[in-house]
Protein backbone atom coordinates (compact mmCIF):
# COMPACT_ATOMS: atom_id res chain seq x y z
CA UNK A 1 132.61 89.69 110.64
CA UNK A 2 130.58 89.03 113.98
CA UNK A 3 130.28 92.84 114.61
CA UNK A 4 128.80 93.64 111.33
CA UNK A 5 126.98 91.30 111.79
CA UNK A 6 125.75 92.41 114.53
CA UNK A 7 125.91 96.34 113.51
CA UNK A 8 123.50 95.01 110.38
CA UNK A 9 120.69 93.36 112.83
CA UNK A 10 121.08 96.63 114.94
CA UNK A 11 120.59 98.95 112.48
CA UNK A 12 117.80 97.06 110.56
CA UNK A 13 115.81 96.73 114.19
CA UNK A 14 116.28 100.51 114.86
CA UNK A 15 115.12 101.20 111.52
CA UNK A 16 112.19 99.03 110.67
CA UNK A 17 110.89 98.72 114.86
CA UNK A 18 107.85 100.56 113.90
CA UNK A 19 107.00 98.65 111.29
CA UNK A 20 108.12 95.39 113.02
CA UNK A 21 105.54 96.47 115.69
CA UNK A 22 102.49 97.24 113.23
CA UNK A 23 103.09 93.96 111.85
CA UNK A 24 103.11 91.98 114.62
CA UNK A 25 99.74 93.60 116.08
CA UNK A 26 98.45 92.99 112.71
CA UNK A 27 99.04 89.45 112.54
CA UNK A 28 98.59 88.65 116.36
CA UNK A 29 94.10 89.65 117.45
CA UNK A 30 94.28 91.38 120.30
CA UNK A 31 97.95 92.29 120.89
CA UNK A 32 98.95 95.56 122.63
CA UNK A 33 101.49 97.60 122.03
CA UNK A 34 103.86 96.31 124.87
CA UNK A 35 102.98 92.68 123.65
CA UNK A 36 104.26 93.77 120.15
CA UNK A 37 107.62 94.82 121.87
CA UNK A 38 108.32 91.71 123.64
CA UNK A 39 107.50 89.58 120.86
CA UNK A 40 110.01 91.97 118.25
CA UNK A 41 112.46 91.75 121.36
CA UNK A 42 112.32 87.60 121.73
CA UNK A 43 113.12 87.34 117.83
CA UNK A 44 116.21 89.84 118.02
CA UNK A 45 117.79 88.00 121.09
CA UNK A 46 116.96 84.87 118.93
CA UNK A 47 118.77 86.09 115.90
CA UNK A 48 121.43 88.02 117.92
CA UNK A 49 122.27 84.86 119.81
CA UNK A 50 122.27 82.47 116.98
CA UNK A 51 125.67 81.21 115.52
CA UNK A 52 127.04 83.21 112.74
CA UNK A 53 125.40 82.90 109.64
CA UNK A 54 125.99 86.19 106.45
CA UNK A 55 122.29 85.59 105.51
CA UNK A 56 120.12 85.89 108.08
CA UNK A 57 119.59 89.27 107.63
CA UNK A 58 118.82 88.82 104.16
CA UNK A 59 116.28 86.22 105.08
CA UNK A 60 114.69 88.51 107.74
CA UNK A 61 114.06 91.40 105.04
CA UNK A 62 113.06 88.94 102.79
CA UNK A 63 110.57 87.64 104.77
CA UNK A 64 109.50 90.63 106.56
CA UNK A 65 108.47 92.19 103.23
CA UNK A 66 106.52 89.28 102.25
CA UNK A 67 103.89 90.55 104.26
């Protein structure tokens, strides 16, 4: 379960990074682009590095299209 766990995170960074990154600088005045990417990079370490838990990704999407 770990690695689709992690395959899941993976693929839903890879896929929504853009996005992710136009969010960030639009919630964040005055935030470049490489500010954007360390920011998006801190929360995947955070949620790659967290104990196991089968909803987290749910929770990100969820809350990532609350926007």
């Amino acid at each position: 379960m770990p690695e689709q766990r992690e395959n899941n995170l993976s693929h839903f960074f890879k896929e929504e990074y853009q996005a992710l990154k136009g969010y960030v600088r639009s919630k964040i005045e005055h935030t470049s682009e490489s500010d954007a990417e360390d920011i998006i990079q801190d929360v995947a370490l955070r949620i790659f590095s967290r104990p196991q838990n089968p909803y987290q990704l749910q929770i990100l999407v969820v809350l990532f299209t609350m926007r």
